[in-house]
C-alpha atoms as a PDB file:
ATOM      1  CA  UNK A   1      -1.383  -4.992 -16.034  1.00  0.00           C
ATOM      2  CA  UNK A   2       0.383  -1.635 -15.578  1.00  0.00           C
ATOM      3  CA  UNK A   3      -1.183   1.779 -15.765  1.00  0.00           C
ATOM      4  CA  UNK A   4       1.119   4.761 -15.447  1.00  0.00           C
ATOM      5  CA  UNK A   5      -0.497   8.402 -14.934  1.00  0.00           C
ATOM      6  CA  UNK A   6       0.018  11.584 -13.259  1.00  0.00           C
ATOM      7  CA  UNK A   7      -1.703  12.632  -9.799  1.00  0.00           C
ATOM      8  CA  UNK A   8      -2.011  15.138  -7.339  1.00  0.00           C
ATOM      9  CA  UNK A   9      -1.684  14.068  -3.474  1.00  0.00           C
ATOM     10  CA  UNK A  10      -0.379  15.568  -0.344  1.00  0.00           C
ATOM     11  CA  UNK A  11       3.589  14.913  -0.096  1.00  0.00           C
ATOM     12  CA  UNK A  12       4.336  13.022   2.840  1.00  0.00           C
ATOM     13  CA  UNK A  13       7.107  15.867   4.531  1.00  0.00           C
ATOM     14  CA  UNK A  14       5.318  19.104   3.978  1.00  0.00           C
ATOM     15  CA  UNK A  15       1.802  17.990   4.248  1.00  0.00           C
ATOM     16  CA  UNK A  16       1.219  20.607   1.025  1.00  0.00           C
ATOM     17  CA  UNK A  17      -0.481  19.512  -2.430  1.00  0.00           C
ATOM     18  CA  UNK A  18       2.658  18.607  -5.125  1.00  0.00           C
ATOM     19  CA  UNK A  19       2.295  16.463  -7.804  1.00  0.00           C
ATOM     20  CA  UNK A  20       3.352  13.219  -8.047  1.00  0.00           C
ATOM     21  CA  UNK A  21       6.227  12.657 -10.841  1.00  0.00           C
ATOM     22  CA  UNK A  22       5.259   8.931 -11.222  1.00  0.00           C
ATOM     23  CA  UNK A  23       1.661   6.823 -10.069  1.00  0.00           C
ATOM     24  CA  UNK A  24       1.509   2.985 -11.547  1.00  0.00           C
ATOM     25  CA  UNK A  25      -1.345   0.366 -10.552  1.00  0.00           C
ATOM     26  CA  UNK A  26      -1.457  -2.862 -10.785  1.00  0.00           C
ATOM     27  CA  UNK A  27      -4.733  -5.036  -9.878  1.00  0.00           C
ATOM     28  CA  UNK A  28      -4.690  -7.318  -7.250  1.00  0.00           C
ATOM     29  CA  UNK A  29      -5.458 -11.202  -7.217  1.00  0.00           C
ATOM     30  CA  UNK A  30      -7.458 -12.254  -4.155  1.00  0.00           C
ATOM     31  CA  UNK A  31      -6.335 -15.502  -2.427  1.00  0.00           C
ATOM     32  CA  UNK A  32      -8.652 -17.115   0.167  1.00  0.00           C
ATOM     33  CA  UNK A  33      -6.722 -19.029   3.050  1.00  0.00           C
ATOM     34  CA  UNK A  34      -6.051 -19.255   6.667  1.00  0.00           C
ATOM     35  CA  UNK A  35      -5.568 -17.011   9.105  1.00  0.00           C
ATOM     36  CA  UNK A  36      -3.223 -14.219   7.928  1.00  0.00           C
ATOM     37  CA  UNK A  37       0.229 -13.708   9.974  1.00  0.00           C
ATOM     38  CA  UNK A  38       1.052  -9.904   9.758  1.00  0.00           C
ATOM     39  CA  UNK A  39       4.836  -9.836   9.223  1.00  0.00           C
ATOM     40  CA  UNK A  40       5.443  -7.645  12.337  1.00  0.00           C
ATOM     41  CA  UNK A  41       8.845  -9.161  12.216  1.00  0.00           C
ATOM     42  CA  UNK A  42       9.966  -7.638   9.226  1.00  0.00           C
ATOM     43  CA  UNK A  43      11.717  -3.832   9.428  1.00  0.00           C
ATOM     44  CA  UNK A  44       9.697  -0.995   8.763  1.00  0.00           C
ATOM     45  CA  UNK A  45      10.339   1.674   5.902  1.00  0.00           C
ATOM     46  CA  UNK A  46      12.309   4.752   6.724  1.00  0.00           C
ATOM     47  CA  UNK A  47      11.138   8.106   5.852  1.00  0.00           C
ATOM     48  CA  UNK A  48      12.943  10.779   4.109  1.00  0.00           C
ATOM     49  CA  UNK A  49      13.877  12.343   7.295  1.00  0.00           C
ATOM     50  CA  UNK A  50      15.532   9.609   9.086  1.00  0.00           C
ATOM     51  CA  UNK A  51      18.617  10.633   6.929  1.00  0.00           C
ATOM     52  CA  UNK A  52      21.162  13.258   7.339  1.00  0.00           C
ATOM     53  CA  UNK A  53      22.259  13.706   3.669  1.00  0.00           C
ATOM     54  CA  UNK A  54      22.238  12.058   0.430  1.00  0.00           C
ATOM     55  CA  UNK A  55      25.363   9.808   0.794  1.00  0.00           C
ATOM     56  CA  UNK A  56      23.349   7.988   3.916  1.00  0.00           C
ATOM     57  CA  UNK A  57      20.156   7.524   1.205  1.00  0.00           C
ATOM     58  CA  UNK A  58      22.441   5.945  -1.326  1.00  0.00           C
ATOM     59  CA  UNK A  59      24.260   4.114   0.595  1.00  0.00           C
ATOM     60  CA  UNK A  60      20.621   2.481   2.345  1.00  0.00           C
ATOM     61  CA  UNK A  61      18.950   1.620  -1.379  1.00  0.00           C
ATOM     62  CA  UNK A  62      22.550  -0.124  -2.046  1.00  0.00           C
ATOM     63  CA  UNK A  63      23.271  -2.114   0.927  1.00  0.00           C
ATOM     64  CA  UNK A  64      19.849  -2.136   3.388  1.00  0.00           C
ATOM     65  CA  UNK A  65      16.894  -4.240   3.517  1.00  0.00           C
ATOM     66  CA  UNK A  66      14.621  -5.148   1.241  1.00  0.00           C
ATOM     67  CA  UNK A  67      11.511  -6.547   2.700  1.00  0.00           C
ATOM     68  CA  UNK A  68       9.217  -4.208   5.351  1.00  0.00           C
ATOM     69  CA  UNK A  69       6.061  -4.444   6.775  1.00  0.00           C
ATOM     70  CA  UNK A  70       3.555  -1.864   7.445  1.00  0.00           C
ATOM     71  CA  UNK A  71       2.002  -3.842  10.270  1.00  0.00           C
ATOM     72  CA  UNK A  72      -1.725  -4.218  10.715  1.00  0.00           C
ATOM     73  CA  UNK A  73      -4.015  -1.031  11.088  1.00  0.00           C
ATOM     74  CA  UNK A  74      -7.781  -1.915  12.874  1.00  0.00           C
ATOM     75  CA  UNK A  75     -10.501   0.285  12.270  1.00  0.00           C
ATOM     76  CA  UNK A  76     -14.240  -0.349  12.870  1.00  0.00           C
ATOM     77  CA  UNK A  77     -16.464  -0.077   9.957  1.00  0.00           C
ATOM     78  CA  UNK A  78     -18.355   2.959  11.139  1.00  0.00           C
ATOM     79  CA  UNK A  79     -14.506   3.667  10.378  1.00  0.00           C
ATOM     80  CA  UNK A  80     -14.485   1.963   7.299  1.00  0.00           C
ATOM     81  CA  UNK A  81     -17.490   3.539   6.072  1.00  0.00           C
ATOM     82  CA  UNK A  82     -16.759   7.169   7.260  1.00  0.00           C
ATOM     83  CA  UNK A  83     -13.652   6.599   4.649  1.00  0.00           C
ATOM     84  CA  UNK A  84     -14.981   5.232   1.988  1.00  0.00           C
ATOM     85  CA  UNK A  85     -16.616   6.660  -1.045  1.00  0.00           C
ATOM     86  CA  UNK A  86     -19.918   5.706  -3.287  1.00  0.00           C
ATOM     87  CA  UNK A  87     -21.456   3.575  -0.247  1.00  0.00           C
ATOM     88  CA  UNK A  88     -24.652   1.602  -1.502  1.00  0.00           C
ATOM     89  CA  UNK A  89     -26.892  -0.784   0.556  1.00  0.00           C
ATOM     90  CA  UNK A  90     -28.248  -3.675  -1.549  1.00  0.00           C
ATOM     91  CA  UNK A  91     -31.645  -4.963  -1.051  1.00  0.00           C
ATOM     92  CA  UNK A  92     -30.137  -8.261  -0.069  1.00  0.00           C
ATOM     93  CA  UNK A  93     -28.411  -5.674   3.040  1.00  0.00           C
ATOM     94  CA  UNK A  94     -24.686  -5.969   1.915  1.00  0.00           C
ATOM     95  CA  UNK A  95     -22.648  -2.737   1.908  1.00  0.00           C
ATOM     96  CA  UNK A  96     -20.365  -1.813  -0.898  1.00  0.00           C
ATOM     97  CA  UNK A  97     -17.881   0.889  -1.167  1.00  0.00           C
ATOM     98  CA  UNK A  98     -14.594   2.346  -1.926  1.00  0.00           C
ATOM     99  CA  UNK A  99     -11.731   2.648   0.635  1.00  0.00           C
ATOM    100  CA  UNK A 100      -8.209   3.764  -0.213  1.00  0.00           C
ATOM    101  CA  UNK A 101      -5.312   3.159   2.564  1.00  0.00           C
ATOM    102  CA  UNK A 102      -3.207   5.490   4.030  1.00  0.00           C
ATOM    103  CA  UNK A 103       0.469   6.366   2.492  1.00  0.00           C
ATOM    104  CA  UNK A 104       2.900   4.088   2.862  1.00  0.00           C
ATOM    105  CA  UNK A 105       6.475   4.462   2.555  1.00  0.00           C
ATOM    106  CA  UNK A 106       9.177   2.265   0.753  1.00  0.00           C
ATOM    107  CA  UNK A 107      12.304   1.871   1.531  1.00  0.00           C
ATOM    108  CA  UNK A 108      13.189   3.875  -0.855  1.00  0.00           C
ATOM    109  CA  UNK A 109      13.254   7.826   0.691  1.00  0.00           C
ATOM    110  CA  UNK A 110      10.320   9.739  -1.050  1.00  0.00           C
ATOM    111  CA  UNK A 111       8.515   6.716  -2.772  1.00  0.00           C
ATOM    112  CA  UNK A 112       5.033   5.877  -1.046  1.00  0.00           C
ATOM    113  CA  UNK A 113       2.615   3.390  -1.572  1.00  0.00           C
ATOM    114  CA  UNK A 114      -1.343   2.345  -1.069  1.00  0.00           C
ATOM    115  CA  UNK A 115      -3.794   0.744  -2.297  1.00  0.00           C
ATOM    116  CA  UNK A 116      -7.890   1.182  -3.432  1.00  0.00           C
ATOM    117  CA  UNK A 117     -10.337  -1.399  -2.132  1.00  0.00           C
ATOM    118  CA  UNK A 118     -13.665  -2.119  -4.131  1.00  0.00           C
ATOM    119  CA  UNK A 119     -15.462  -4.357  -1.301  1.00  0.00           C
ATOM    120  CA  UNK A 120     -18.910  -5.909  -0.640  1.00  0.00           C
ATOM    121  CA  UNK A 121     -19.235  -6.218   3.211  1.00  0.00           C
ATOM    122  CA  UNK A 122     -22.082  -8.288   4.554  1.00  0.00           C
ATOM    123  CA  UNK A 123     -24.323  -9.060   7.946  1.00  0.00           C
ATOM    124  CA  UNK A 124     -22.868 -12.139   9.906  1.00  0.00           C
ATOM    125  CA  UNK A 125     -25.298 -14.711   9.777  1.00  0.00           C
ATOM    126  CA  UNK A 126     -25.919 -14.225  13.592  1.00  0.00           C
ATOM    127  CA  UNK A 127     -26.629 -10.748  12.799  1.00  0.00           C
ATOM    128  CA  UNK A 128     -23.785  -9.031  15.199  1.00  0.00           C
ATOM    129  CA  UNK A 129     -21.155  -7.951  12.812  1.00  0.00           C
ATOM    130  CA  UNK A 130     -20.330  -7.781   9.299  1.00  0.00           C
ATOM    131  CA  UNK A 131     -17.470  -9.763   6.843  1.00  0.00           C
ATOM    132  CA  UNK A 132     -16.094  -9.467   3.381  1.00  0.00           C
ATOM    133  CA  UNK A 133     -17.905 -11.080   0.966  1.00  0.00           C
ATOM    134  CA  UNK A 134     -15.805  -9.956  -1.783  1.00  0.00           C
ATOM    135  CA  UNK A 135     -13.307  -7.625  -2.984  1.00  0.00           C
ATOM    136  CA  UNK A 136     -10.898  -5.989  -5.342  1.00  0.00           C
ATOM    137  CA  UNK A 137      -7.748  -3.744  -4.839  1.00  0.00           C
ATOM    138  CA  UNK A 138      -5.252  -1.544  -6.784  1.00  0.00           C
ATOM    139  CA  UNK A 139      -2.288  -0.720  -5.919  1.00  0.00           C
ATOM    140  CA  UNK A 140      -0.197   2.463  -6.476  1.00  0.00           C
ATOM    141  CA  UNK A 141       3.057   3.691  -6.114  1.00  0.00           C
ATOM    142  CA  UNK A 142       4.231   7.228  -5.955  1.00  0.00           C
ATOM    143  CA  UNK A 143       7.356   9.811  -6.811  1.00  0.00           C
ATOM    144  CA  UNK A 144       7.182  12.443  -4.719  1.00  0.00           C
ATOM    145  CA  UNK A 145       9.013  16.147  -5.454  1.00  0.00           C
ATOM    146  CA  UNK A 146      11.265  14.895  -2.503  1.00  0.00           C
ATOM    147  CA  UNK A 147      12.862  12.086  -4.460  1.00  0.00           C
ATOM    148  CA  UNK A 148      14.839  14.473  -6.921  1.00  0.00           C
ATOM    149  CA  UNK A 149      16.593  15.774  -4.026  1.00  0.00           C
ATOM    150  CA  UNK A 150      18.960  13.213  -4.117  1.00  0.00           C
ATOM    151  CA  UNK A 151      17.814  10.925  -7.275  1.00  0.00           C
ATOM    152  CA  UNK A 152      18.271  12.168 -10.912  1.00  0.00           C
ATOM    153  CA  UNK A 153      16.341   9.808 -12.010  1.00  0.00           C
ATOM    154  CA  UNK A 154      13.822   6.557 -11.170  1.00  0.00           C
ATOM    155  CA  UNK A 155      11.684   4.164 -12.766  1.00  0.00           C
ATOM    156  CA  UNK A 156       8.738   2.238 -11.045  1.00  0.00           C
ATOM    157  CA  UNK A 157       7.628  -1.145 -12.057  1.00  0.00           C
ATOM    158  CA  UNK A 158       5.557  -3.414 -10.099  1.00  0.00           C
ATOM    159  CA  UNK A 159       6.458  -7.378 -10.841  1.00  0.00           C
ATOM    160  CA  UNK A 160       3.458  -8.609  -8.497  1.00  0.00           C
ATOM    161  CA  UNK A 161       0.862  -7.376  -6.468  1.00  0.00           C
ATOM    162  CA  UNK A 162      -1.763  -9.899  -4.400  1.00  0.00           C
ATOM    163  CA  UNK A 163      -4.480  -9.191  -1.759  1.00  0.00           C
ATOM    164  CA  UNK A 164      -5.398 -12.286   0.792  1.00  0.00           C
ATOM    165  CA  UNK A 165      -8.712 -12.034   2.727  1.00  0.00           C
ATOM    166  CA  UNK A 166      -8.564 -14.232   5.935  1.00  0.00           C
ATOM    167  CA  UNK A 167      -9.926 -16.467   7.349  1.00  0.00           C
ATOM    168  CA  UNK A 168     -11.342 -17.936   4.647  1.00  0.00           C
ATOM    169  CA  UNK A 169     -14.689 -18.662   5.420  1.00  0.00           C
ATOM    170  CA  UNK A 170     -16.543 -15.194   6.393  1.00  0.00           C
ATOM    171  CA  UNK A 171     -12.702 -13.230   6.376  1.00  0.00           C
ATOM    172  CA  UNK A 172     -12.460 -10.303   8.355  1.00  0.00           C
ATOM    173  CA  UNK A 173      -9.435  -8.817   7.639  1.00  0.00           C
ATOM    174  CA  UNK A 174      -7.658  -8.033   4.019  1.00  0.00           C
ATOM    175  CA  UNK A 175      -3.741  -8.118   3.581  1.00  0.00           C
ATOM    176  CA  UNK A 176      -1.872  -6.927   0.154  1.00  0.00           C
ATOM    177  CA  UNK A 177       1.706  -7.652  -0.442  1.00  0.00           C
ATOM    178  CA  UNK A 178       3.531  -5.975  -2.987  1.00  0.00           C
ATOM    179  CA  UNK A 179       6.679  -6.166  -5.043  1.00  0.00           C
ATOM    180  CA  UNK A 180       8.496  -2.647  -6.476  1.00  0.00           C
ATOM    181  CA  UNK A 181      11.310  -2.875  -9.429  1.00  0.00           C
ATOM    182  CA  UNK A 182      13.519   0.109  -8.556  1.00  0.00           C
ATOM    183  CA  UNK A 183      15.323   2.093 -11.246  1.00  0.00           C
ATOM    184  CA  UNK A 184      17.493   4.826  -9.825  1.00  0.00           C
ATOM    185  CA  UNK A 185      20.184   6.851 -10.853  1.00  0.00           C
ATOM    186  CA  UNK A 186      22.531   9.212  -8.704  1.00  0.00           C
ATOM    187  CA  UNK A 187      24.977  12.029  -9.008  1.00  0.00           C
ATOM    188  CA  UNK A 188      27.151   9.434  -6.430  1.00  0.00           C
ATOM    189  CA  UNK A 189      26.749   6.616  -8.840  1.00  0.00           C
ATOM    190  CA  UNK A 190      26.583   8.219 -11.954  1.00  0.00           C
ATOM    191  CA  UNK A 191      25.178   6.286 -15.508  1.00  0.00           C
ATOM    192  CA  UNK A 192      24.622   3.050 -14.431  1.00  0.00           C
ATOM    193  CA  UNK A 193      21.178   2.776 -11.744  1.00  0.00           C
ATOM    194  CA  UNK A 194      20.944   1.372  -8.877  1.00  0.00           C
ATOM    195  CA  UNK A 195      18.659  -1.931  -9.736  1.00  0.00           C
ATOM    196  CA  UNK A 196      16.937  -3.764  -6.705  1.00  0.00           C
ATOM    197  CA  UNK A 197      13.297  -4.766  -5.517  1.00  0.00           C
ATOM    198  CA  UNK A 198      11.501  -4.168  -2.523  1.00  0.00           C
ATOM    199  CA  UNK A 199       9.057  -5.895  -1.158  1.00  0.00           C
ATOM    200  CA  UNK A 200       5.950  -4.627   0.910  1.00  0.00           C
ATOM    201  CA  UNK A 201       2.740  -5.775   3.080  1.00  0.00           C
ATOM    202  CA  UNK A 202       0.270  -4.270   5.289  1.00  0.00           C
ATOM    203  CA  UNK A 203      -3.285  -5.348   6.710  1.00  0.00           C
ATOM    204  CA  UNK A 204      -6.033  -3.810   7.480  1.00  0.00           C
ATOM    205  CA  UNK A 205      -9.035  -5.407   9.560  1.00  0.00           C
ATOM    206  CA  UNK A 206     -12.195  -4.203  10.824  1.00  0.00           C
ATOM    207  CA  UNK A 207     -12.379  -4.553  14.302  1.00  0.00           C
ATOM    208  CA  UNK A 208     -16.149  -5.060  14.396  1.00  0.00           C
ATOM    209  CA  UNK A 209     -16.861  -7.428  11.896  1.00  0.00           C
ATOM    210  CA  UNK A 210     -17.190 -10.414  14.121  1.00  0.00           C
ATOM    211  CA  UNK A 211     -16.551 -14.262  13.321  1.00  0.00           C
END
């Protein structure tokens, strides 16, 4: 399912509140499996100022790659729960809350990504350490004022969006992958858009929850 709406967030060059021209979720479906492999090899996503003018941006969303990852960011849960929102303890002692990524980029200049996680985090059975017991993510893409510096025009759709907690018995660490429908049109390349897809991941795993 797709939800458009309109937010507010902090734009990714000027650190100042803008709004976002474009938001759209899509909920995630958790698959359970192995170890995950974070796709260091894949390129990472540009940002708006690795390019010199607009002819460089058009020509990269034309001709450049099309896969990235965002690599693997560790943070301990004191971490996790310092950044999360409506934390409850459960009389059984599992942890829920709310914790939404950093900003992404794409590889397209000015369109960022993250996602919202809804997890239930829980003692090992040892007692040293914690795991995810369960959880459910949204992700959301964004069109920031920065876009229509060199776009005219974009549409957003997401095609697929999955989350994969690993390993899959007491998983400590949570990876989404993404895929982004671009729509763009260009004063360079006039009526017709530019059509492509990009695909994302990135992982994040708590460094203290302990197998």
């Amino acid at each position: 399912m797709v939800f458009p709406t309109v937010a507010f967030a902090a734009d990714n060059e000027s650190n100042s509140v803008e709004q976002i021209s474009e938001v759209i979720s899509t909920q995630t479906i958790e698959v359970s499996g192995s170890n995950t492999q974070y796709r260091e090899a894949l390129p990472k996503a540009p940002k708006y100022s690795d390019f010199s003018n607009n002819a460089e941006i058009v020509d990269y969303i034309q001709n450049g790659p099309k896969s990235f990852s965002a690599g693997c960011d560790t943070i301990s849960v004191d971490e996790l729960l310092a950044k999360s929102q409506n934390v409850v303890t459960t009389r059984a002692g599992d942890v829920t809350g709310t914790f939404t990524s950093a900003r992404l980029d794409t590889g397209t200049p000015s369109v960022t990504w993250n996602y919202t996680v809804n997890y239930k985090i829980s003692p090992m059975p040892s007692g040293t350490g914690w795991y995810f017991k369960s959880v459910s993510c949204t992700v959301s893409a964004y069109k920031g004022f920065l876009f229509y510096t060199w776009a005219t025009s974009g549409i957003l759709t997401f095609t697929s969006a999955t989350h994969t907690l690993s390993p899959s018995t007491r998983p400590t660490s949570l990876t989404v992958n993404m895929t982004l429908q671009f729509q763009i049109w260009t004063e360079a390349t006039g009526a017709n858009p530019v059509t492509y897809s990009e695909s994302h991941s990135h992982t994040t795993k708590v460094s203290n929850i302990y197998n």
